[in-house]
Structure formats: C-alpha cells, structure tokens
C-alpha atoms as a PDB file:
ATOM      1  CA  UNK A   1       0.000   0.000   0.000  1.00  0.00           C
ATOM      2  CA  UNK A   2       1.491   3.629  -0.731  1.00  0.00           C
ATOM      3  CA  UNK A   3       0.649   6.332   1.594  1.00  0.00           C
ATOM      4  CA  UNK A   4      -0.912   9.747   0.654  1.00  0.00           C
ATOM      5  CA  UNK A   5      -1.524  10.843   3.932  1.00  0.00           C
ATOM      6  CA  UNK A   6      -1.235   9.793   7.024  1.00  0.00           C
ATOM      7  CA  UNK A   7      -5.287   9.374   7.054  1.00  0.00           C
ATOM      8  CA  UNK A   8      -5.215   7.988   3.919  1.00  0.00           C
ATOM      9  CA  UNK A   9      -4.093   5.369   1.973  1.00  0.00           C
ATOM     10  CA  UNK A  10      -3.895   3.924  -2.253  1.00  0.00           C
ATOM     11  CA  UNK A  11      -3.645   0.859  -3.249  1.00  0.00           C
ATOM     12  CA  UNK A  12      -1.653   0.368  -6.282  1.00  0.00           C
ATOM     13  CA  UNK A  13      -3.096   0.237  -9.950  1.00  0.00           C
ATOM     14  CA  UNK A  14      -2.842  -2.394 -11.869  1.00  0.00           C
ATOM     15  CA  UNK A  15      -1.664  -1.823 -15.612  1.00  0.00           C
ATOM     16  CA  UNK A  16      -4.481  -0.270 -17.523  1.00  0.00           C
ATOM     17  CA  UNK A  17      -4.770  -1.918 -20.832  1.00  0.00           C
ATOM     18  CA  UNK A  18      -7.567  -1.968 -24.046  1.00  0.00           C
ATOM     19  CA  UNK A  19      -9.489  -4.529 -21.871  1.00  0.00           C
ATOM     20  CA  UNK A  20      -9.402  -2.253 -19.071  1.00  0.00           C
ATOM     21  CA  UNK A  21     -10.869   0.764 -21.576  1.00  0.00           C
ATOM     22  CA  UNK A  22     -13.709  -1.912 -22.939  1.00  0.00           C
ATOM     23  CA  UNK A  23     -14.611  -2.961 -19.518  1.00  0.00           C
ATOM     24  CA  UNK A  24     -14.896   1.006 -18.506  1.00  0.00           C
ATOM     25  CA  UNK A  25     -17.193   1.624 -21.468  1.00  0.00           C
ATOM     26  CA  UNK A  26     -19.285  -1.201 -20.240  1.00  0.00           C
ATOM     27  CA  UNK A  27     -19.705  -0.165 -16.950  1.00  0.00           C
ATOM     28  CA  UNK A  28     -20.204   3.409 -18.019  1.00  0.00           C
ATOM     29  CA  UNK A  29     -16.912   4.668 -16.438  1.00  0.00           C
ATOM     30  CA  UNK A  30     -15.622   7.990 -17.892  1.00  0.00           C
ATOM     31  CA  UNK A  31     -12.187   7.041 -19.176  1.00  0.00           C
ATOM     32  CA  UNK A  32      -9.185   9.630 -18.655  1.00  0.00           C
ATOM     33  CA  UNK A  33      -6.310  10.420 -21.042  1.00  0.00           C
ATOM     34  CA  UNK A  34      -3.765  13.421 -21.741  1.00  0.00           C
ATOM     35  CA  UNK A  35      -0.827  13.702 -23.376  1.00  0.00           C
ATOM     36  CA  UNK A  36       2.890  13.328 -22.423  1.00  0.00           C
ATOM     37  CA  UNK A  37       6.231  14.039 -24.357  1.00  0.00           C
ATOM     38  CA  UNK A  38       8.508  13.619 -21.790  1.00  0.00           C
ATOM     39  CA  UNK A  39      10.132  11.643 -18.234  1.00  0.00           C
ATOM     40  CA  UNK A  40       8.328  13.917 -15.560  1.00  0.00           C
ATOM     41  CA  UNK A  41       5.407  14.608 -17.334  1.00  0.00           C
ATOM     42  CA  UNK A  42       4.461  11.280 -17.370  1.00  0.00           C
ATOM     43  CA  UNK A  43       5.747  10.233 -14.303  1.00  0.00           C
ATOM     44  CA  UNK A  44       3.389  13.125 -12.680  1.00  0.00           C
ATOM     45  CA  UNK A  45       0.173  11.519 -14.812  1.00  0.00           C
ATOM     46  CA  UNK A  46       0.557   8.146 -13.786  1.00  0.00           C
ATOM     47  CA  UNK A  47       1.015   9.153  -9.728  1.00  0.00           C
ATOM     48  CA  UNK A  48      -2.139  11.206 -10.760  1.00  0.00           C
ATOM     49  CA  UNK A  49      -4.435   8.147 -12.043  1.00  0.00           C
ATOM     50  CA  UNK A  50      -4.227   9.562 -15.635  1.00  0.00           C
ATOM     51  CA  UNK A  51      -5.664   5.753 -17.427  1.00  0.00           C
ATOM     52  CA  UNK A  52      -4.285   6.306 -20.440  1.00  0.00           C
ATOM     53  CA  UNK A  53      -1.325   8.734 -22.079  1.00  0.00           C
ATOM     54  CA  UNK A  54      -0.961   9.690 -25.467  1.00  0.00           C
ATOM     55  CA  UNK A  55       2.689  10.505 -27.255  1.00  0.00           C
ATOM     56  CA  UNK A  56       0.374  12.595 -29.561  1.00  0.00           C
ATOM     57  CA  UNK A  57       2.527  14.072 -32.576  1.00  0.00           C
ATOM     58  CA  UNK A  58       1.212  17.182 -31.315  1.00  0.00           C
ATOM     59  CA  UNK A  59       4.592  17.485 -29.557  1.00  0.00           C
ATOM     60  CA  UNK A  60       5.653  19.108 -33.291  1.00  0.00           C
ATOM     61  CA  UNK A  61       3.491  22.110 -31.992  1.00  0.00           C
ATOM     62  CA  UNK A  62       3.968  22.299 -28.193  1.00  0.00           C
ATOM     63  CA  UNK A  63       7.234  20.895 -28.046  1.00  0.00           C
ATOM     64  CA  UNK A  64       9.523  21.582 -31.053  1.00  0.00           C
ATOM     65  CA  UNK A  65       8.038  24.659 -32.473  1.00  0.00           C
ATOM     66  CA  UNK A  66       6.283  23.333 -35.482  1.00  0.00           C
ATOM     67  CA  UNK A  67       3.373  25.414 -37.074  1.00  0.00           C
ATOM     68  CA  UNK A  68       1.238  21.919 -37.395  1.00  0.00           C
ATOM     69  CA  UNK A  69       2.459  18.103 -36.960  1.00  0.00           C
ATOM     70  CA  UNK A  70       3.492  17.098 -40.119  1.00  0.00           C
ATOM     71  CA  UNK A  71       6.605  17.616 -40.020  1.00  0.00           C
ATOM     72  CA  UNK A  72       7.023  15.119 -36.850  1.00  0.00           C
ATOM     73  CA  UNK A  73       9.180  12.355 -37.763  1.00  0.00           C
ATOM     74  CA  UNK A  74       9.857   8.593 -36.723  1.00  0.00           C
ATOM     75  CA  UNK A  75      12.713   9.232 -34.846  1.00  0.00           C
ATOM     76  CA  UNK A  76      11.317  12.618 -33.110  1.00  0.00           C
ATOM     77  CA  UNK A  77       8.099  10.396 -31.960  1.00  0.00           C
ATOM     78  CA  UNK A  78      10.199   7.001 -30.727  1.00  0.00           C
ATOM     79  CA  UNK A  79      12.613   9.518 -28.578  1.00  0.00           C
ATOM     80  CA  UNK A  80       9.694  11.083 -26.907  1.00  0.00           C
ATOM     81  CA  UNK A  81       7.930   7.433 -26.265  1.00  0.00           C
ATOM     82  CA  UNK A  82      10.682   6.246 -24.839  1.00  0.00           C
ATOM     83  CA  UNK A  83      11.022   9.129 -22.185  1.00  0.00           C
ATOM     84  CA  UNK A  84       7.335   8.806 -21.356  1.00  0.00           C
ATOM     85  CA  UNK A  85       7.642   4.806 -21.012  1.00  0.00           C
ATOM     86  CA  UNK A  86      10.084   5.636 -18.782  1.00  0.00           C
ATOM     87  CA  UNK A  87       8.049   7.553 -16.449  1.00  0.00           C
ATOM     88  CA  UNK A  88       5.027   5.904 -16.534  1.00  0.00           C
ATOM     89  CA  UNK A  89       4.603   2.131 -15.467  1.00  0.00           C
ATOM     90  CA  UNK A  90       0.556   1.829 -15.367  1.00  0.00           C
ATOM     91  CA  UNK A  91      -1.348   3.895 -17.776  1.00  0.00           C
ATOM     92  CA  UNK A  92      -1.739   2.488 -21.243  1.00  0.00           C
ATOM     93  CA  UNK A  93       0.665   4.114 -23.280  1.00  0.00           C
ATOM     94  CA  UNK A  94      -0.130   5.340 -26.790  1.00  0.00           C
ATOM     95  CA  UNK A  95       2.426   6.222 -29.158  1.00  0.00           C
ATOM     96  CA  UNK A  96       0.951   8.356 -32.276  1.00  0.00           C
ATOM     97  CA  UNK A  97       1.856   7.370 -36.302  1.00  0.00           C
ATOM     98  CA  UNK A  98       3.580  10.322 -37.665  1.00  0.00           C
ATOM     99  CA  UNK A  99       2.553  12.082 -41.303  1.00  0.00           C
ATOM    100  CA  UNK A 100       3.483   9.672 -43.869  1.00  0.00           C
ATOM    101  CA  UNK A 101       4.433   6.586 -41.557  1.00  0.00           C
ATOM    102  CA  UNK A 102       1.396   4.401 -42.377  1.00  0.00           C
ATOM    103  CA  UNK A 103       0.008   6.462 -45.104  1.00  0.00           C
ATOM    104  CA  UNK A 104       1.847   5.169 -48.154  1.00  0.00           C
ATOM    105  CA  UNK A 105       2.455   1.168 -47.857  1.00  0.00           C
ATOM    106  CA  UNK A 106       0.466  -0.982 -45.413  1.00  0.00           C
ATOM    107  CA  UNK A 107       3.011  -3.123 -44.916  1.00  0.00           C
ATOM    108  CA  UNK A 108       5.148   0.045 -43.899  1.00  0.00           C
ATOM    109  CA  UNK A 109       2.587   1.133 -41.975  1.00  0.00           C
ATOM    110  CA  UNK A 110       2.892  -2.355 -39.779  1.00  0.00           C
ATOM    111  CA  UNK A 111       6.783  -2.423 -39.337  1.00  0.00           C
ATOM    112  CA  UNK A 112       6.232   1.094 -38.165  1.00  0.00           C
ATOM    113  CA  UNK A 113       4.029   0.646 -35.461  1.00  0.00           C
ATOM    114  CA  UNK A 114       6.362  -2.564 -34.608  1.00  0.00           C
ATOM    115  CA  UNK A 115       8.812   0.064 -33.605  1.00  0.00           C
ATOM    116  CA  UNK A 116       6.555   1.805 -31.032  1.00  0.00           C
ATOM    117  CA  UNK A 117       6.051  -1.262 -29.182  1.00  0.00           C
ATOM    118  CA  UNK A 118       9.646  -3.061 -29.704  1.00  0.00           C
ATOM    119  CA  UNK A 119      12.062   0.005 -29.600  1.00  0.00           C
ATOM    120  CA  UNK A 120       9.995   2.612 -27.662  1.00  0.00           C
ATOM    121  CA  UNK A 121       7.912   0.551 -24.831  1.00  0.00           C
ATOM    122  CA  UNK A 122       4.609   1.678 -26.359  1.00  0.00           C
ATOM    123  CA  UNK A 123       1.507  -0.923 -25.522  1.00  0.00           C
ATOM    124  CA  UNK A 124      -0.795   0.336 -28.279  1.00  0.00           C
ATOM    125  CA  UNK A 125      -0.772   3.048 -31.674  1.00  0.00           C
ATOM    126  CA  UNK A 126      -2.807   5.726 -33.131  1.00  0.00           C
ATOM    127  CA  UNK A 127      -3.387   6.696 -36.497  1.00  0.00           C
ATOM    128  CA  UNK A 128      -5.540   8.916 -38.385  1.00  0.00           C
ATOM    129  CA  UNK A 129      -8.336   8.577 -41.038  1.00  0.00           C
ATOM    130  CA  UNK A 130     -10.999   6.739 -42.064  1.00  0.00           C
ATOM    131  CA  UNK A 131     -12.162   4.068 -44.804  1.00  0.00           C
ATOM    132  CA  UNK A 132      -8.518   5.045 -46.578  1.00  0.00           C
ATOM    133  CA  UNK A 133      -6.771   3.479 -43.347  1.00  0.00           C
ATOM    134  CA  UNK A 134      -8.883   0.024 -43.391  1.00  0.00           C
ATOM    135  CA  UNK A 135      -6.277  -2.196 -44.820  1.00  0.00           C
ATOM    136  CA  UNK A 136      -3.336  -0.542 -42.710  1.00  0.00           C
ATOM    137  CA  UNK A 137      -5.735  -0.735 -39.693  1.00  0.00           C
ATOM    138  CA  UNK A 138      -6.067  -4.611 -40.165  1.00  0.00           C
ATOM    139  CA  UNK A 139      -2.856  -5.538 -41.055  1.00  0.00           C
ATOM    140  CA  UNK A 140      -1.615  -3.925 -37.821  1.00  0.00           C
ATOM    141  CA  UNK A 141      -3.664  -5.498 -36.034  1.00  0.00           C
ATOM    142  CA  UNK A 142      -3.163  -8.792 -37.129  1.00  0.00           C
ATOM    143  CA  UNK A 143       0.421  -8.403 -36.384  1.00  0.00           C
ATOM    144  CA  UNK A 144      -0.849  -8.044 -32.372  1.00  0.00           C
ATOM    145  CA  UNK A 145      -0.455  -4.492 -32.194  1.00  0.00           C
ATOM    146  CA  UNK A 146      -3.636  -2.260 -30.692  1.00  0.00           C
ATOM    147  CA  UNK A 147      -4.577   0.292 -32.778  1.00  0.00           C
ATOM    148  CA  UNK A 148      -6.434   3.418 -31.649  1.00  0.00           C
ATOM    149  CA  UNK A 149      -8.281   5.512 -34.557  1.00  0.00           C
ATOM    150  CA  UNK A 150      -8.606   9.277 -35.024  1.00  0.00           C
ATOM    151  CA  UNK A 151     -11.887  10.612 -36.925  1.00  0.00           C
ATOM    152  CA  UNK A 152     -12.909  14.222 -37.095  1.00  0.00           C
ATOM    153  CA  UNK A 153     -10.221  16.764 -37.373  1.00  0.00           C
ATOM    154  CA  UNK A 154      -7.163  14.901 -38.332  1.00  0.00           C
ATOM    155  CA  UNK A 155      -4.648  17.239 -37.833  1.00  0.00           C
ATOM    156  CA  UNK A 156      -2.279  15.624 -40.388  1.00  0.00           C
ATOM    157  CA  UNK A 157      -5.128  16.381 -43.200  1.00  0.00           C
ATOM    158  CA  UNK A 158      -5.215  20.396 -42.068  1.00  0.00           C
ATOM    159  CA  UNK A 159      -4.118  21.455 -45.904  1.00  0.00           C
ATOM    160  CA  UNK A 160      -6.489  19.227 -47.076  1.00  0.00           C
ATOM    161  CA  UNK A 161      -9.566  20.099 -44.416  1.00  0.00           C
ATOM    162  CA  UNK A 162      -8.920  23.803 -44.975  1.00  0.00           C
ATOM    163  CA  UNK A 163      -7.471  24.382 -42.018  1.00  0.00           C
ATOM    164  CA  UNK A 164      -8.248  23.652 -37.996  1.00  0.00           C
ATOM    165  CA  UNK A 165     -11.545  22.909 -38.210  1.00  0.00           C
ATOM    166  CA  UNK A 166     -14.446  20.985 -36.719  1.00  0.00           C
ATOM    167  CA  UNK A 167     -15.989  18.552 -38.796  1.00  0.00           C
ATOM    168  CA  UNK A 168     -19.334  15.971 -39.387  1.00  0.00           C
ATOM    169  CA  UNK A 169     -21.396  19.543 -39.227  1.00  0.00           C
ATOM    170  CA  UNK A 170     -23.200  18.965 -42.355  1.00  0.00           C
ATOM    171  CA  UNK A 171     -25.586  16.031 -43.136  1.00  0.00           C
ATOM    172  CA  UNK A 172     -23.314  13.879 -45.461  1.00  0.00           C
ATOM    173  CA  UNK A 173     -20.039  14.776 -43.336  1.00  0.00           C
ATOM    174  CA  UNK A 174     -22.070  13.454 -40.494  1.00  0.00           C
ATOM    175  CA  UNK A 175     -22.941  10.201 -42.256  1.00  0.00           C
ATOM    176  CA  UNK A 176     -20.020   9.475 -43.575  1.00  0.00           C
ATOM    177  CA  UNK A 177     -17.793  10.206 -40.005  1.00  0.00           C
ATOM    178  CA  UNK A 178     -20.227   7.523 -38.535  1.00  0.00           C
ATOM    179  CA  UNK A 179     -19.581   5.049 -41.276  1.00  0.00           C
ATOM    180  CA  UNK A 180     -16.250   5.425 -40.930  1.00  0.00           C
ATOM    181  CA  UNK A 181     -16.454   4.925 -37.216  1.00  0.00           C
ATOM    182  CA  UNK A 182     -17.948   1.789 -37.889  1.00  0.00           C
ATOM    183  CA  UNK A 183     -15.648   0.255 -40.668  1.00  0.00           C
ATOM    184  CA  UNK A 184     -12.676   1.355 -37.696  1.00  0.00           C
ATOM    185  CA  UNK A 185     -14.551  -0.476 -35.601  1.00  0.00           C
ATOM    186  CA  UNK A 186     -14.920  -3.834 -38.108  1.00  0.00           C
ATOM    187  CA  UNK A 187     -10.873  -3.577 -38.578  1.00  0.00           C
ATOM    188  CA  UNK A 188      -9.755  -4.458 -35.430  1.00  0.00           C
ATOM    189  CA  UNK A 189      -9.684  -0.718 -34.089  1.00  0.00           C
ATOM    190  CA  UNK A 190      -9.513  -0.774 -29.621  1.00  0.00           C
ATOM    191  CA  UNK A 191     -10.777   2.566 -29.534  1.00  0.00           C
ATOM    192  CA  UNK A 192     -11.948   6.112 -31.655  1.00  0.00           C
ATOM    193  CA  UNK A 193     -10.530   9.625 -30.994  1.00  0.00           C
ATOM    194  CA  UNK A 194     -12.952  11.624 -32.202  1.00  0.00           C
ATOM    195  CA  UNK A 195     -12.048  15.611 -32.646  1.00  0.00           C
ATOM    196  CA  UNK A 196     -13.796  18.550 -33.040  1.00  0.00           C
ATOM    197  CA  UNK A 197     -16.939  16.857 -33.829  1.00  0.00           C
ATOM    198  CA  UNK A 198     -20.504  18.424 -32.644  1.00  0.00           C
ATOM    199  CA  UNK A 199     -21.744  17.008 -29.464  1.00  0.00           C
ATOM    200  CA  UNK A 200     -24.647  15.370 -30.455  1.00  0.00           C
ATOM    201  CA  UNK A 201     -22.874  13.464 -33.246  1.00  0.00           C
ATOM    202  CA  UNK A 202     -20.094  12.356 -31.232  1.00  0.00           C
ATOM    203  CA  UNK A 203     -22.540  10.784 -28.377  1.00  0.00           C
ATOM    204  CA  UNK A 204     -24.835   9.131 -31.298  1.00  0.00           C
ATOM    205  CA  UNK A 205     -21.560   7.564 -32.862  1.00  0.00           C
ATOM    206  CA  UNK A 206     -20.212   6.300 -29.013  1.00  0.00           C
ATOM    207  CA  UNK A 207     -23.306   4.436 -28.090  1.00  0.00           C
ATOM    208  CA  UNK A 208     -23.084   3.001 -32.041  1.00  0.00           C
ATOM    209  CA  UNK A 209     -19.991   1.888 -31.117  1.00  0.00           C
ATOM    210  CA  UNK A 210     -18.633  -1.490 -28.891  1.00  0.00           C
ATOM    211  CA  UNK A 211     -15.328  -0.082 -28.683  1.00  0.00           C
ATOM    212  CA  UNK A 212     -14.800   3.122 -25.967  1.00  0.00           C
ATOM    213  CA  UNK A 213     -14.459   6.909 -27.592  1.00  0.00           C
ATOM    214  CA  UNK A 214     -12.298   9.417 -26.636  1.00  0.00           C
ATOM    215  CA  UNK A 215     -13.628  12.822 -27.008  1.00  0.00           C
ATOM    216  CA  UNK A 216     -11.326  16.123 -27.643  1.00  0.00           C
ATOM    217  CA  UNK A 217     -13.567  18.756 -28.476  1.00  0.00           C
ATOM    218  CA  UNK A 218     -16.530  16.461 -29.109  1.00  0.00           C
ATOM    219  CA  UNK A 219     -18.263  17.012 -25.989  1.00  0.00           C
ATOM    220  CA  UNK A 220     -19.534  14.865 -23.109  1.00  0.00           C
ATOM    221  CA  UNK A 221     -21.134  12.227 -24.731  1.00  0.00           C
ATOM    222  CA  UNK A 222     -18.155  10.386 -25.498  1.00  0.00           C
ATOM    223  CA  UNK A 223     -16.830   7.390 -23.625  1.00  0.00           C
ATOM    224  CA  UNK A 224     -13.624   9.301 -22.748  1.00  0.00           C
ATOM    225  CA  UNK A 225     -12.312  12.733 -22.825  1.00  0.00           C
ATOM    226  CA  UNK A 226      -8.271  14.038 -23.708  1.00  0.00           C
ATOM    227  CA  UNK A 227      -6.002  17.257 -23.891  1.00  0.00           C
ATOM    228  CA  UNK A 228      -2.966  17.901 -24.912  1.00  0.00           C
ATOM    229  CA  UNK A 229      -0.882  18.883 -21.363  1.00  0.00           C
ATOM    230  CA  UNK A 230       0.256  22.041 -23.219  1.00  0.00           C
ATOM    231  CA  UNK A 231      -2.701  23.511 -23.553  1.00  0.00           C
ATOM    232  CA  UNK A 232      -4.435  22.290 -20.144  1.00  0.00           C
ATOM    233  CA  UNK A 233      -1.306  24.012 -18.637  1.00  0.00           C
ATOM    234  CA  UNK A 234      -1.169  27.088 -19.926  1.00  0.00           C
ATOM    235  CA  UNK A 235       2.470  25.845 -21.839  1.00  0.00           C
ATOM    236  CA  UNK A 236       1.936  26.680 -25.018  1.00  0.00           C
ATOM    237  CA  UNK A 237       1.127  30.162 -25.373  1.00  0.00           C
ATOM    238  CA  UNK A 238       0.750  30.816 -29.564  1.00  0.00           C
ATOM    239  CA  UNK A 239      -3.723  29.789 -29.137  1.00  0.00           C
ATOM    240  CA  UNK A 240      -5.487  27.758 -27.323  1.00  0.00           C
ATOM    241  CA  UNK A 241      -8.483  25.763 -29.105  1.00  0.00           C
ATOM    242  CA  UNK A 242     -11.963  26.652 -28.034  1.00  0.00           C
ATOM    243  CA  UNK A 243     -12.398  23.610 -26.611  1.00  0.00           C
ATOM    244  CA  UNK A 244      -9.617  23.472 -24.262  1.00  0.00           C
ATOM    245  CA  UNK A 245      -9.830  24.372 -20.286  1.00  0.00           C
ATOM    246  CA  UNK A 246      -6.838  25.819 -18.811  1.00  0.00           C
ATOM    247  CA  UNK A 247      -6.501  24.264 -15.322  1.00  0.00           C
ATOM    248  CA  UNK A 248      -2.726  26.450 -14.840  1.00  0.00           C
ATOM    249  CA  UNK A 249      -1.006  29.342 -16.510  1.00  0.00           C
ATOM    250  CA  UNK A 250       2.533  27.601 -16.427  1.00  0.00           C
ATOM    251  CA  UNK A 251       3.800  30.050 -19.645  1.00  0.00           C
ATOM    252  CA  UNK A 252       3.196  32.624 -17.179  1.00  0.00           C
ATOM    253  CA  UNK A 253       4.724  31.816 -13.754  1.00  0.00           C
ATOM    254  CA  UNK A 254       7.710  30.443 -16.062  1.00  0.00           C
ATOM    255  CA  UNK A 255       8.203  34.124 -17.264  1.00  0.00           C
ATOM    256  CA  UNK A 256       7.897  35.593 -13.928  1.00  0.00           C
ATOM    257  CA  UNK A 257      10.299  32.832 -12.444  1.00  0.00           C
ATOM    258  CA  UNK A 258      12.771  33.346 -15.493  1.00  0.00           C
ATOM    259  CA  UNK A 259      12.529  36.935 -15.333  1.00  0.00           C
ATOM    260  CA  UNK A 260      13.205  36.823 -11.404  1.00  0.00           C
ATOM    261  CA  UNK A 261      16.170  35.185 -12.287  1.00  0.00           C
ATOM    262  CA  UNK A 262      17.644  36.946 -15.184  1.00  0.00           C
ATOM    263  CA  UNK A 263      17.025  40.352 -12.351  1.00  0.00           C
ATOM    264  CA  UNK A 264      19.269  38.485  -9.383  1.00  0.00           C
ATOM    265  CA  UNK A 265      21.620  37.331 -10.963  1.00  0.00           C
ATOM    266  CA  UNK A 266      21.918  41.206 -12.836  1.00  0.00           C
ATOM    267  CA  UNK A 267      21.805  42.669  -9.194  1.00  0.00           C
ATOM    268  CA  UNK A 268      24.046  39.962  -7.628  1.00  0.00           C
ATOM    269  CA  UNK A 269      21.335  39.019  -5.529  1.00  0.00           C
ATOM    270  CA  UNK A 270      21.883  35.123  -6.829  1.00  0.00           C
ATOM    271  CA  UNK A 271      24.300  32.948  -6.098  1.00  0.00           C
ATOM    272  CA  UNK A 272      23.777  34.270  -2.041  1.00  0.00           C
ATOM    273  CA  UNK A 273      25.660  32.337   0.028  1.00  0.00           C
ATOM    274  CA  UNK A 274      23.340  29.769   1.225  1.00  0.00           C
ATOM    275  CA  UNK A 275      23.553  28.883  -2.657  1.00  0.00           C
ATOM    276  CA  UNK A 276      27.449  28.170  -2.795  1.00  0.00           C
ATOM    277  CA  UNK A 277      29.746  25.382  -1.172  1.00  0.00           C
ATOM    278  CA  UNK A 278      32.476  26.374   1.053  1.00  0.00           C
ATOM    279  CA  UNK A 279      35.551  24.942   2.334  1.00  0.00           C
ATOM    280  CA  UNK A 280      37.038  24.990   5.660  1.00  0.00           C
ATOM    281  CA  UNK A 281      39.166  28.206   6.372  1.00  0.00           C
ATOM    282  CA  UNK A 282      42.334  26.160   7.269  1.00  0.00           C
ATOM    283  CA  UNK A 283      41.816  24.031   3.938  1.00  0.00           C
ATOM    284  CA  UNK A 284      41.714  27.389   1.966  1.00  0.00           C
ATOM    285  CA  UNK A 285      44.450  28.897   3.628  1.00  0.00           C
ATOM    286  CA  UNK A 286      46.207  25.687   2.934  1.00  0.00           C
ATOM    287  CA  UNK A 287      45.631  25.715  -0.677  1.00  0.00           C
ATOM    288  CA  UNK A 288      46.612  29.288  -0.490  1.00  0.00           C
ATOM    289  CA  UNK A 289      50.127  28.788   0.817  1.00  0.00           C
ATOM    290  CA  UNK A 290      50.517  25.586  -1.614  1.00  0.00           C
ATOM    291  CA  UNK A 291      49.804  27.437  -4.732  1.00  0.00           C
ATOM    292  CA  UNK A 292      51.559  30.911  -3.989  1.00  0.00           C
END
C-alpha cells in the first residue's frame, strides 16, 4: 500500500490496458487520457491516475516549435515514447503514427508501429483517417499491435480540411464520419478519438460503437475525454483551441520565475551564500600557501 496521507491510503493500480478501456465503457466509467512528451510529465500523470497517455505528434506544436504536426518524424516520436515509457509504469501508453508513416504502404505502416512497441515501450498506436486506413488498420492489427483511430479533425489532413476545423457539421459529413467509425470499428480498431466533432454526433456515434471513444472537443457524450498537457497548462502560449480548459497558466509563472532570475543574478542578488559550497578556512588557507 502507498501512503498519501497519514489518514489515507492507495492501493496500487494495476496496468491499464484496451481490456481495461472496454470494460470502462461497459460499466459506463468515464475514461481519462492526456498527453505526455517527456520523463516527468508522465511520471506526474501516472502518480495522478491519468488511465491512459498519449505521445500525440502534437509534440511538433507544443514541443519543437512546429506550425502543425506534419513535419514530426519517426525518430522525433520514438525519442519522446521512450522518455514517457520511462516515467510511466501503469497507464496504457499510446504512441501516435507520424505524417506519412502508415500512409503510403500498409506493410510500412505495420513495421512502423512494430517500432513503437519493440524500440519505444509503447503498448498500443494511433493513427488517423478513415475508410482510406482500413487495410493498414487490419494488417496492424493482425500483427498483435492495438490500434487506436482518429476521426474528425485529423490534424495531419489540415491542408487538405482547410485548415483547424471541426468537422461531421453537415448532413453527409455526419454520415459518412459515422460510417467510418464503424468500418474502424470492423478492422480491429480498440478505440476512436474523435475531434472537433458536434456534441450530439459524437454521443450518437459512441453508443453506435462497442469499442470506448475518446472525445477532444466532441463534448460529453463520449466514452472518454483528452487534452494535450500544453494547452491544459497554460504551456503553449501561440492559441489555445476553443475547446480546451486551462486548469494552470505555467507560460506565465515560467516568465515571472525566469525573469526573477535573469534580475538576481543582474543585481548579484543570486548565487547568495546559502547557494554556494564552502571549504574549511584552514583548507583554503592551505591551498593558499601551496599554490603561492
């Protein structure tokens, strides 16, 4: 048993995996999952109770100053799983498919999301798109890997969509985002992320669905709900998405603590003593003599 408080104590979790999420659903228990790019981050999530964390490529935007994700490579996404793999030892970890890692050759798209598991200590993928991503989807998943599907605003489609912008507002988009939810479903897919997607839409397609749905702008209806930490934090400071609740304003105390800084150590007021490491008086004088 680990100890909160001295009034209170946690028994640990067990590993939260895609039987864990379909169980949830069943039960009607709101599933939980943000994202992480890095050791602490994750580490703080998983002491937290956070069920499930996402490597979203979204880390091209918060992380390494990207205008949108597709420039996010193999590499960049693998380093950043393995950090958060590091940290966190119960959630279910979800590394996300890169632009142009799954979209060319489904057999590519397999040995790909190999690597997330085998190199980067992932336990499942993500992957956007709909009926295009079928045959990737099952091939994947035939090779024992989870998949997790993205429908609505698929931010690796933003030239294409126009832009960041909801989607499944008019009456064929609507249809066809539930289709595809379905034929996701039929490949083998754990789970939907479904983004910027009216409300009412969103809960239709969950209770449609077997499989558990994670919501991101898509309202309450879903079976789940994520962020991206950034944003939730107050990190990343260029917009935040209508959808998004800031529970901190981290961009800010990190300019007043960097400012602070950058003033003492102007004014001398940093190092202060209690800051520096001293040696005895007859050592110094010692050295002193020793290298006059």
């Amino acid at each position: 048993m680990s100890t909160i408080s001295p009034e209170i104590t946690v028994a640990p979790r067990k590993k939260v995996t895609t039987l864990t999420l379909r169980q949830m659903k069943a039960r009607g228990e709101v599933i939980t999952m943000l994202t992480a790019y890095d050791y602490p981050t994750a580490l703080a999530m998983d002491q937290a109770g956070v069920d499930t964390i996402l490597v979203g490529d979204s880390l091209g935007m918060v992380v390494l100053g990207y205008p949108n994700t597709l420039p996010v490579t193999m590499e960049d996404m693998l380093h950043h799983c393995k950090a958060v793999a590091r940290g966190a030892r119960t959630a279910l970890l979800i590394g996300d498919m890169p632009f142009m890692s799954y979209q060319v050759d489904a057999k590519e798209a397999v040995r790909n999301a190999g690597r997330f598991l085998q190199e980067a200590g992932m336990d499942a993928v993500k992957l956007e798109g709909g009926r295009e991503r079928v045959e990737a989807i099952r091939l994947i998943v035939e090779a024992g890997i989870p998949v997790m599907g993205h429908l609505g605003l698929t931010p690796q489609s933003v030239n294409q969509l126009g832009g960041f912008r909801p989607q499944g507002r008019d009456l064929a988009a609507a249809k066809r985002l539930l289709e595809d939810a379905l034929l996701l479903e039929e490949a083998g897919c754990f789970s939907l992320v479904l983004e910027s997607v009216p409300a009412r839409l969103a809960g239709f397609i969950s209770d449609k669905l077997n499989i558990p749905t994670i919501g991101i702008g898509a309202g309450a209806g879903c079976d789940g709900q994520v962020l991206v930490t950034h944003d939730l934090l107050g990190l990343f400071d260029r917009f935040t998405p209508k959808f998004v609740k800031k529970y901190a304003d981290f961009h800010g105390e990190m300019r007043r603590a960097f400012g602070e800084y950058f003033a003492e150590v102007q004014g001398s007021q940093f190092p202060a003593p209690e800051h520096t490491v001293e040696m005895a008086d007859e050592t110094w004088q010692a050295f002193l003599k020793e290298a006059e």
